[in-house]
Protein backbone atom coordinates (compact mmCIF):
# COMPACT_ATOMS: atom_id res chain seq x y z
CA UNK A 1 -0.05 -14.37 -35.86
CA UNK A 2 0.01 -10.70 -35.04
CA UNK A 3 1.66 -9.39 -38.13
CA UNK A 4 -1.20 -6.88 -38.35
CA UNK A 5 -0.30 -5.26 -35.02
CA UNK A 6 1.91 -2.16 -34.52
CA UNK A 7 4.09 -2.38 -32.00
CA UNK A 8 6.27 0.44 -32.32
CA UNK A 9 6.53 2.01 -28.62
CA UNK A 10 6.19 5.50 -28.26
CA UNK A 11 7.78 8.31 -25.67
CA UNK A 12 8.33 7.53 -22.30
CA UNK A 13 8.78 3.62 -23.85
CA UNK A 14 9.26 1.93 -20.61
CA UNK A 15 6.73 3.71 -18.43
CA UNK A 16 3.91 3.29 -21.42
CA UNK A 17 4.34 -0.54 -21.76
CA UNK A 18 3.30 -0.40 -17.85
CA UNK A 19 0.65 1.78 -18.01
CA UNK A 20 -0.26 -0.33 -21.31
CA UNK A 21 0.18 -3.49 -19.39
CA UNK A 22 -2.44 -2.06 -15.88
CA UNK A 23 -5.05 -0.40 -18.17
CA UNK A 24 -6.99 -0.10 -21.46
CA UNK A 25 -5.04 2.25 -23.31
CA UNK A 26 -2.60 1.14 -25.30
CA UNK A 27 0.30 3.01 -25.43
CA UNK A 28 3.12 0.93 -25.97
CA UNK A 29 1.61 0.52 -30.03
CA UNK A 30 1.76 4.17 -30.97
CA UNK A 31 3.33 4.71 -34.45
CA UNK A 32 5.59 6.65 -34.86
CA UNK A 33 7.32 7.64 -31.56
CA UNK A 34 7.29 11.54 -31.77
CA UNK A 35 9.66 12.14 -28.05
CA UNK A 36 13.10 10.76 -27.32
CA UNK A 37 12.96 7.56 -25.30
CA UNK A 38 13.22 8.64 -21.42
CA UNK A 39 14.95 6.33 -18.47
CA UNK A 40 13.46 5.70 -15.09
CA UNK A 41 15.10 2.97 -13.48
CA UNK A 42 14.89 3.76 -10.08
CA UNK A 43 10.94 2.83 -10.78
CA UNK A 44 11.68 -0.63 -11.15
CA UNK A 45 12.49 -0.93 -7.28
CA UNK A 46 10.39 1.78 -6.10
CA UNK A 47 6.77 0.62 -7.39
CA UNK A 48 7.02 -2.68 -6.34
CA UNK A 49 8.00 -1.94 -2.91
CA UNK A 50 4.87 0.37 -3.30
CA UNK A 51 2.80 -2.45 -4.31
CA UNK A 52 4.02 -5.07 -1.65
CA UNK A 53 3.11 -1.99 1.12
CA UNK A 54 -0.25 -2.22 -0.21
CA UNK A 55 -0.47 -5.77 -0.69
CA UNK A 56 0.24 -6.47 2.49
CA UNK A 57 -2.24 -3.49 4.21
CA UNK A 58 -5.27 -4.53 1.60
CA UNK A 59 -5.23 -8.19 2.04
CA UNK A 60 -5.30 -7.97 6.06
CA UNK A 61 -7.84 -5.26 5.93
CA UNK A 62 -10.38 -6.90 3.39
CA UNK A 63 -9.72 -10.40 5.00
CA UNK A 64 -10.83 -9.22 8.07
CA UNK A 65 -13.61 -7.89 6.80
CA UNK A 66 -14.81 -11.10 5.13
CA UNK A 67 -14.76 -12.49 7.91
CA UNK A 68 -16.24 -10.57 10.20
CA UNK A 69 -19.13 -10.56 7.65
CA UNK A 70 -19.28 -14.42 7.15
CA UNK A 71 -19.10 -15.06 10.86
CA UNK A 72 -21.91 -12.33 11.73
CA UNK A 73 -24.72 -14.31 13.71
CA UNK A 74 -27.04 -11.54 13.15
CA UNK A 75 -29.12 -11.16 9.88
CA UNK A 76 -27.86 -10.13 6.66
CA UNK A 77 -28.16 -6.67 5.71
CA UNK A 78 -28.47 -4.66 2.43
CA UNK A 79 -25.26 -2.40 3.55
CA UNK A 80 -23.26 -5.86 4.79
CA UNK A 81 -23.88 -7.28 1.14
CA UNK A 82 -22.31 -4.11 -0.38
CA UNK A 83 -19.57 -3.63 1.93
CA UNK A 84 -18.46 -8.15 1.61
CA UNK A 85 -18.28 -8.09 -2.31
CA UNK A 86 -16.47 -4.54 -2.28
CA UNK A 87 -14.02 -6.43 -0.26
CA UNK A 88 -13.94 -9.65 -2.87
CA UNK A 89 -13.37 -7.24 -5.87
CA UNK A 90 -10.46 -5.66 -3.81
CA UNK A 91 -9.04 -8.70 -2.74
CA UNK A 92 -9.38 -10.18 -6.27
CA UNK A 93 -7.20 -6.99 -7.63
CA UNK A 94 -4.80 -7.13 -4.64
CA UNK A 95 -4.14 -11.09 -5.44
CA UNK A 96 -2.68 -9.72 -8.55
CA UNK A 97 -0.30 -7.44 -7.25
CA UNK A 98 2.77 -9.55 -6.90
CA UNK A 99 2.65 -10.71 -10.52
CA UNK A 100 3.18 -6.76 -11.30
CA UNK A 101 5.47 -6.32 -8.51
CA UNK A 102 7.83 -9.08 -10.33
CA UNK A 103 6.92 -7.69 -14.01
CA UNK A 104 8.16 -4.07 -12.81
CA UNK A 105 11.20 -5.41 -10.97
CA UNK A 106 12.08 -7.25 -13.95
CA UNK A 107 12.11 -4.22 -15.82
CA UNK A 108 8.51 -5.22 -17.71
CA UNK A 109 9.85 -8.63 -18.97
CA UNK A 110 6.63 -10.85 -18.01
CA UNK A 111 7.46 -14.82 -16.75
CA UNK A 112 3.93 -15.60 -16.13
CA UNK A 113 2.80 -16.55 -19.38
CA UNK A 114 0.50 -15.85 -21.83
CA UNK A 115 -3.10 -16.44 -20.10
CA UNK A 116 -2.29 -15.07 -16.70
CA UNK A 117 -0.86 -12.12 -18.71
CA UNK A 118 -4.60 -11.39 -19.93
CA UNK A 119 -6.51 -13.27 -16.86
CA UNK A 120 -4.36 -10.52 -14.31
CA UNK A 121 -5.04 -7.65 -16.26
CA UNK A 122 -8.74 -8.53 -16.81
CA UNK A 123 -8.94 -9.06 -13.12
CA UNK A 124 -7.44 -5.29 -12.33
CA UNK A 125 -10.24 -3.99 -15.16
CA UNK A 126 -12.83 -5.55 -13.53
CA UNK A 127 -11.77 -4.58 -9.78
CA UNK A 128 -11.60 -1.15 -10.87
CA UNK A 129 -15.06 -1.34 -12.61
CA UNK A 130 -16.93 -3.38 -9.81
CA UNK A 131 -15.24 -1.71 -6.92
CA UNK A 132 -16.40 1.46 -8.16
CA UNK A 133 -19.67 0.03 -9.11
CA UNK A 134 -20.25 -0.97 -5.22
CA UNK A 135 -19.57 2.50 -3.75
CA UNK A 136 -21.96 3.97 -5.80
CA UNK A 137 -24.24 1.07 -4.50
CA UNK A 138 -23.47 1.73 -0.90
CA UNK A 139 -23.76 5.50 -1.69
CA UNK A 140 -27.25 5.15 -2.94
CA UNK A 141 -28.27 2.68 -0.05
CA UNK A 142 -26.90 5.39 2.46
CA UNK A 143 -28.78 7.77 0.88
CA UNK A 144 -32.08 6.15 0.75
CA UNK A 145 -31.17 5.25 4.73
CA UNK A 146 -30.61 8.20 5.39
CA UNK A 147 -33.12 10.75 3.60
CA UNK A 148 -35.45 8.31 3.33
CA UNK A 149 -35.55 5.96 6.37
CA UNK A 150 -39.58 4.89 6.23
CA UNK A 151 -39.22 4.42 2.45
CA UNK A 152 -35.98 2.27 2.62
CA UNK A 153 -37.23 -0.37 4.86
CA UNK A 154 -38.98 -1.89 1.48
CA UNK A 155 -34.82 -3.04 0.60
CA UNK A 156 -34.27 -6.68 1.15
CA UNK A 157 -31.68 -9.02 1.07
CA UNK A 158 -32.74 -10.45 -2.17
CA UNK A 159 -32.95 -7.17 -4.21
CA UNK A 160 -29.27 -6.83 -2.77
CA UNK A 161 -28.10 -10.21 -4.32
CA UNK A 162 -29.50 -9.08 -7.70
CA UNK A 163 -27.76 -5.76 -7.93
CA UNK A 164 -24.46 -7.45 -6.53
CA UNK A 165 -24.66 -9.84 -9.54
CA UNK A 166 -25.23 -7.63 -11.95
CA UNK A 167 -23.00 -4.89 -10.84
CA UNK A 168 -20.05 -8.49 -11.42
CA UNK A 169 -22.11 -8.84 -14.80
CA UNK A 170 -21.15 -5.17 -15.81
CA UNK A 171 -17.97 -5.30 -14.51
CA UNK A 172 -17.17 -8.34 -16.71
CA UNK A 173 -18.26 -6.79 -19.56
CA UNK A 174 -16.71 -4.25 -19.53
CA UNK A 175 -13.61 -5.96 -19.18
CA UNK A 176 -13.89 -7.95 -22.22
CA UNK A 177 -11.65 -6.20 -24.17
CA UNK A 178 -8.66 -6.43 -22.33
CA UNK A 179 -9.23 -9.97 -22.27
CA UNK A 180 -9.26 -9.96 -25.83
CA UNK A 181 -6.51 -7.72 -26.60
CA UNK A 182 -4.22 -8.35 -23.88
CA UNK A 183 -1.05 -10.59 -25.00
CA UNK A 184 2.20 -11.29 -24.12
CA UNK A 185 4.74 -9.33 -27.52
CA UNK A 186 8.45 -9.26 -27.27
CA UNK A 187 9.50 -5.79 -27.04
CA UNK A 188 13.35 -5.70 -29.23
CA UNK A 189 14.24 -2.02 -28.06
CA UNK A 190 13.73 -3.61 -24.17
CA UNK A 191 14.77 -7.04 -24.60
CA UNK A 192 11.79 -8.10 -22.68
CA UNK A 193 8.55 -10.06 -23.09
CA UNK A 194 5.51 -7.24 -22.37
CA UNK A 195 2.44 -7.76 -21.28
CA UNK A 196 0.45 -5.16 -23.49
CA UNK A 197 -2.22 -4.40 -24.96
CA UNK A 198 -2.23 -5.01 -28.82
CA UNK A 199 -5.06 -3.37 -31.15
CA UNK A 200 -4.95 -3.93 -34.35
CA UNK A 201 -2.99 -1.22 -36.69
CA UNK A 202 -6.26 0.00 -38.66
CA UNK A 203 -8.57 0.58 -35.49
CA UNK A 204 -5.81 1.51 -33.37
CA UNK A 205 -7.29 4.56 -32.27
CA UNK A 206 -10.61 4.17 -32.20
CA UNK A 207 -9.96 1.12 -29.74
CA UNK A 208 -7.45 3.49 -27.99
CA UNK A 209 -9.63 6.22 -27.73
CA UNK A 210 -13.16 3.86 -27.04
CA UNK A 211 -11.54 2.20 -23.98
CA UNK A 212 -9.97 5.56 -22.64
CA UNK A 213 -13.33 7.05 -22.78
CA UNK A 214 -15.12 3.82 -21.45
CA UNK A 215 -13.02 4.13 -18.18
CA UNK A 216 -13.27 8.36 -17.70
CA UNK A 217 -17.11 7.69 -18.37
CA UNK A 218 -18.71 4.68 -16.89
CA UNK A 219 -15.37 4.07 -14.61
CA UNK A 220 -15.69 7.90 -13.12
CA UNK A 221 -17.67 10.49 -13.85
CA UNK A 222 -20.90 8.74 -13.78
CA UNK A 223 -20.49 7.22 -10.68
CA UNK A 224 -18.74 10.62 -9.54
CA UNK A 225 -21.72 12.18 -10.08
CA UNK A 226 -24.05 9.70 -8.36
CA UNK A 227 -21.79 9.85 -4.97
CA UNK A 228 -21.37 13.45 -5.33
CA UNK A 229 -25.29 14.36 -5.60
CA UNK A 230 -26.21 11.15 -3.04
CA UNK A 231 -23.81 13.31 0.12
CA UNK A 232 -24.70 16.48 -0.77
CA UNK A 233 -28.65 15.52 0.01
CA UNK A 234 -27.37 13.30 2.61
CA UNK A 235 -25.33 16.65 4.40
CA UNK A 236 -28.52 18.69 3.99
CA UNK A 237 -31.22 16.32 5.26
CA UNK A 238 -29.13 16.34 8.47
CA UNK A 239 -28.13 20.20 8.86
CA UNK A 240 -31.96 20.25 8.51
CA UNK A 241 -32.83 17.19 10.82
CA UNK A 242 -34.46 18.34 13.67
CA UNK A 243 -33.36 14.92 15.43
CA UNK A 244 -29.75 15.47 15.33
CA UNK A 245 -30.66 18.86 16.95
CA UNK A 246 -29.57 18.14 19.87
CA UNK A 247 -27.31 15.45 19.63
CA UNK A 248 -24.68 17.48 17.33
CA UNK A 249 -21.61 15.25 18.18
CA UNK A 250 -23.55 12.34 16.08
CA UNK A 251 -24.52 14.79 12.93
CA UNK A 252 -20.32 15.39 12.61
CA UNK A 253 -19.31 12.23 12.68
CA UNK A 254 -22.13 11.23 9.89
CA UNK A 255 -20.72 14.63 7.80
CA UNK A 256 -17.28 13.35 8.35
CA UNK A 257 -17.93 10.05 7.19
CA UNK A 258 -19.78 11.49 4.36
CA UNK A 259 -16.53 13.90 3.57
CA UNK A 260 -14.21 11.07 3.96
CA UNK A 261 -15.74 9.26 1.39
CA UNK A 262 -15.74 11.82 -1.14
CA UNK A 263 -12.26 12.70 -0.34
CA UNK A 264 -10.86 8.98 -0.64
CA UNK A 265 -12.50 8.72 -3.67
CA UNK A 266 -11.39 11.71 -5.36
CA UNK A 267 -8.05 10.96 -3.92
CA UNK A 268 -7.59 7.61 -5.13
CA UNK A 269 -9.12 7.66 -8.80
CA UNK A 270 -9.27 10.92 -10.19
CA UNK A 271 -5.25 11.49 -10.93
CA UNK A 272 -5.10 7.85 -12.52
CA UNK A 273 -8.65 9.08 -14.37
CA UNK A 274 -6.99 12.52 -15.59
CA UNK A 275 -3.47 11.14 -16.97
CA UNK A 276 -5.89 8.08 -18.96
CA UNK A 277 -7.50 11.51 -20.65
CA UNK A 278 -4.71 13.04 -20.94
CA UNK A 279 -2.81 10.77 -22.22
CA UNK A 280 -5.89 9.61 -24.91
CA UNK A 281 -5.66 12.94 -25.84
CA UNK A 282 -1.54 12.44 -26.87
CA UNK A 283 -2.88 9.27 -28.61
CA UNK A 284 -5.42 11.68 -30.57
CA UNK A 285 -2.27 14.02 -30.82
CA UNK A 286 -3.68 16.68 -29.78
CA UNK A 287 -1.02 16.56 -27.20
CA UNK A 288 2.08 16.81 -29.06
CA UNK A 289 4.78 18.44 -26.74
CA UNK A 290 7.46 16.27 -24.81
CA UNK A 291 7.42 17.60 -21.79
CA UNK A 292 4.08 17.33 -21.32
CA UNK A 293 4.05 14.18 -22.35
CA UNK A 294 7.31 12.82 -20.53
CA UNK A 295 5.18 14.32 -17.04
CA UNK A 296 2.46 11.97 -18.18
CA UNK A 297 4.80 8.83 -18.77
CA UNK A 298 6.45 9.65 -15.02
CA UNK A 299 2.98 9.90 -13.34
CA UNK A 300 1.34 7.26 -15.10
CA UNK A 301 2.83 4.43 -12.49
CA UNK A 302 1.87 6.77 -9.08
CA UNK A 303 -1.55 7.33 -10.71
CA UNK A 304 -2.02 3.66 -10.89
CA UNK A 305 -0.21 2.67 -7.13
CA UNK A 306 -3.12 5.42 -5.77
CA UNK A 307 -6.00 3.55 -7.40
CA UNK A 308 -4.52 0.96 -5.61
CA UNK A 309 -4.29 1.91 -2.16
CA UNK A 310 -7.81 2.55 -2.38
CA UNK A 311 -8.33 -1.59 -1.88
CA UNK A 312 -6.72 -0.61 1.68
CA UNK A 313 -8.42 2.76 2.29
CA UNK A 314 -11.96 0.97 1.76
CA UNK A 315 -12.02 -1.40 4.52
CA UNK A 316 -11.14 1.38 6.88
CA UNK A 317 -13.24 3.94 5.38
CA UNK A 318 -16.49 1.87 5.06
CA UNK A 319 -16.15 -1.05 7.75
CA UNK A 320 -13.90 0.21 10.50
CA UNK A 321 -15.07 3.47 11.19
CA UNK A 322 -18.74 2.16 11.30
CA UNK A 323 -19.54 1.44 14.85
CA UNK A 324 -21.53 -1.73 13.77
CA UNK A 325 -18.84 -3.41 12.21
CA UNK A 326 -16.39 -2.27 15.49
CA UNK A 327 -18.47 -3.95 17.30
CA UNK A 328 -18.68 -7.59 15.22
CA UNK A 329 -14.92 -6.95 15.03
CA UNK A 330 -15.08 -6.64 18.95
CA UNK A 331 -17.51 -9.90 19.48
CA UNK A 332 -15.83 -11.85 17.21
CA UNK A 333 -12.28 -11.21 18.98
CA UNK A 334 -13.78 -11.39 22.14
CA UNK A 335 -15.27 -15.33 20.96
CA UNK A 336 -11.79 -16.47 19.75
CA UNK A 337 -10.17 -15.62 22.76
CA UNK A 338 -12.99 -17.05 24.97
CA UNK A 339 -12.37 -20.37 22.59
CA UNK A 340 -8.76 -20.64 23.36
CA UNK A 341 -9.03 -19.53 26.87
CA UNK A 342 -11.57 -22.52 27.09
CA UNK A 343 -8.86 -24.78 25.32
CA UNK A 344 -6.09 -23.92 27.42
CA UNK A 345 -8.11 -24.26 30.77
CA UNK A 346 -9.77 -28.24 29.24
CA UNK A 347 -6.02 -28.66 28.23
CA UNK A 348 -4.53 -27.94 31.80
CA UNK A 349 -7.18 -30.01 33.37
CA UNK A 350 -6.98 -33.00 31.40
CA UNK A 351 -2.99 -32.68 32.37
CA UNK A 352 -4.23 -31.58 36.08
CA UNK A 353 -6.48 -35.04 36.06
CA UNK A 354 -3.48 -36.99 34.87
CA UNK A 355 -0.78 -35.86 37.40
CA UNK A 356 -3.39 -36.94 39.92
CA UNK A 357 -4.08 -40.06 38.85
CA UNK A 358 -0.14 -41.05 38.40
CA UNK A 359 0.11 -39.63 41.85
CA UNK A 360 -2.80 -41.58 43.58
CA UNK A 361 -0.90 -44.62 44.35
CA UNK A 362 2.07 -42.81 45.99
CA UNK A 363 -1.06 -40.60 47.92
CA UNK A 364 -2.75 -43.77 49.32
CA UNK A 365 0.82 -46.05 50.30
CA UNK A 366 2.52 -42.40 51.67
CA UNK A 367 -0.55 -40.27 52.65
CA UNK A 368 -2.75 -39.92 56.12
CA UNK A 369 -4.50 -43.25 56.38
CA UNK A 370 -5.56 -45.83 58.87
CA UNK A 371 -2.75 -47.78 60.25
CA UNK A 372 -2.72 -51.07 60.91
């Protein structure tokens, strides 16, 4: 069935079948391996603990944040839209993380099957697409808030809904190919059943190179560039703002949110961004020494567990340090606990109403009454 695919693994063999398996390069089917094969066991226990740390951190922090959305009482906003399906496409990725957790403790041998092999990768492609897609949204939307307060009230809810849908229309798209590619190959030098992607032999590089530059372009830089430009005019209209003149506390916080976001985004993406060019460019061989390339195969995995600690750093980053949400957060807490207080106090009464009523007869035959 796939006689026409090469699947001769190349240096760093175990660490390129991951990085094969989480992204749109491909790797693990580089003919013929120019390095010495390199060990690194101790990642098999070390990433997934990684990846159940930000499991764990990700799913509370997005759940909370949908929510806190849903439950809002107030109207919809443009922002709210942004900020609820940044927190789908991270939850959607972080849903996937135990099935990598198992196929790196397992030492890349995949038990899932087929069609979750290519539905869980697809699902990290578009995450990393859409998620990235949505800060630029929110970035823009801040902007326009921001610089251009009068002009921005024309936004509504609706015009929202249709850039959500086709920023997940995008997204998808651009994850067709690692639909299509991604398969489940027994790897003989592992003893394991991968989860890889497999391009055919004659187009191997061309697809190799295509998707590499798909992800650094439309993945990164773009939208890079778009958050970049949108904070630096955001960080001058406000130095300029004669309205935050004298109220200087609230013009820091805004340029420290603005900051942070940069920051976080930089930190998160652009070493997983790099070591996909980099290592396109050992594809392309114009990368040709080992050690270079054996740094590449070591950082690969880190590069990948930072892009995704970024589905914890964005509920934080865009929800919790916004004193709007605090304050839903705050409500709705302050609701459930009124609703269980309210419980407990019908609860103890309807008990309160029954040990009176057992003890009525004793009250009337015992108790102060007339005597006769």
């Amino acid at each position: 069935m796939h006689s026409n695919l090469s699947l001769v693994l190349s240096t760093g063999e175990t660490l390129q079948v991951l990085h094969a398996a989480l992204t749109n390069t491909s790797g693990a089917l580089h003919v013929p391996p120019p390095c010495p094969l390199t060990s690194s066991t101790y990642q098999f226990s070390l990433i997934p603990a990684l990846f159940s740390v930000v499991f764990v951190l990700g799913l509370v922090g997005n759940s909370v944040v949908v929510v806190v959305l849903c439950r809002q009482s107030g109207p919809k906003t443009v922002a709210n839209i942004y900020i609820f399906n940044l927190a789908l496409a991270d939850l959607l990725c972080l849903v996937t993380l135990p099935f990598w957790a198992t196929y790196y403790a397992h030492g890349y041998n995949w038990l899932f099957g087929s069609l979750m092999c290519k539905i869980s990768s697809s699902i990290l492609c578009l995450n990393m697409f859409a998620s990235i897609f949505f800060i630029t949204c929110m970035s823009l939307d801040r902007y326009h808030a921001i610089v251009h307060p009068i002009r921005s009230q024309r936004r509504t809810v609706q015009q929202a809904h249709v850039i959500a849908l086709a920023v997940w229309s995008l997204a998808c798209f651009s994850s067709l190919p690692t639909f299509y590619f991604r398969d489940t190959h027994y790897i003989k030098s592992l003893g394991v059943n991968a989860c890889i992607m497999a391009f055919p032999h004659e187009s191997y590089a061309k697809w190799s190179v295509g998707t590499a530059f798909l992800k650094n372009t439309l993945g990164f830089f773009i939208p890079l560039t778009v958050i970049t430009t949108c904070y630096l005019w955001i960080r001058r209209h406000l130095l300029k703002a004669q309205e935050f003149g004298k109220n200087k506390q609230k013009r820091d916080k805004v340029l420290k949110l603005v900051a942070a976001v940069v920051v976080a985004f930089l930190f998160c993406w652009l070493p997983f961004h790099v070591l996909t060019f980099l290592d396109a460019l050992a594809h392309m061989s114009v990368i040709r020494d080992c050690a270079v390339m054996g740094v590449i195969d070591a950082a690969l995995p880190f590069g990948i567990c930072l892009a995704f600690a970024n589905s914890c750093i964005n509920p934080l980053l865009y929800c919790f340090i916004g004193n709007q949400f605090q304050e839903k957060l705050h409500h709705l807490f302050k609701s459930r606990v009124y609703q269980f207080n309210s419980r407990q106090e019908s609860s103890s009464g309807r008990k309160g109403s029954c040990f009176r009523d057992a003890e009525a007869p004793e009250g009337s035959a015992e108790g102060p009454g007339p005597v006769l």
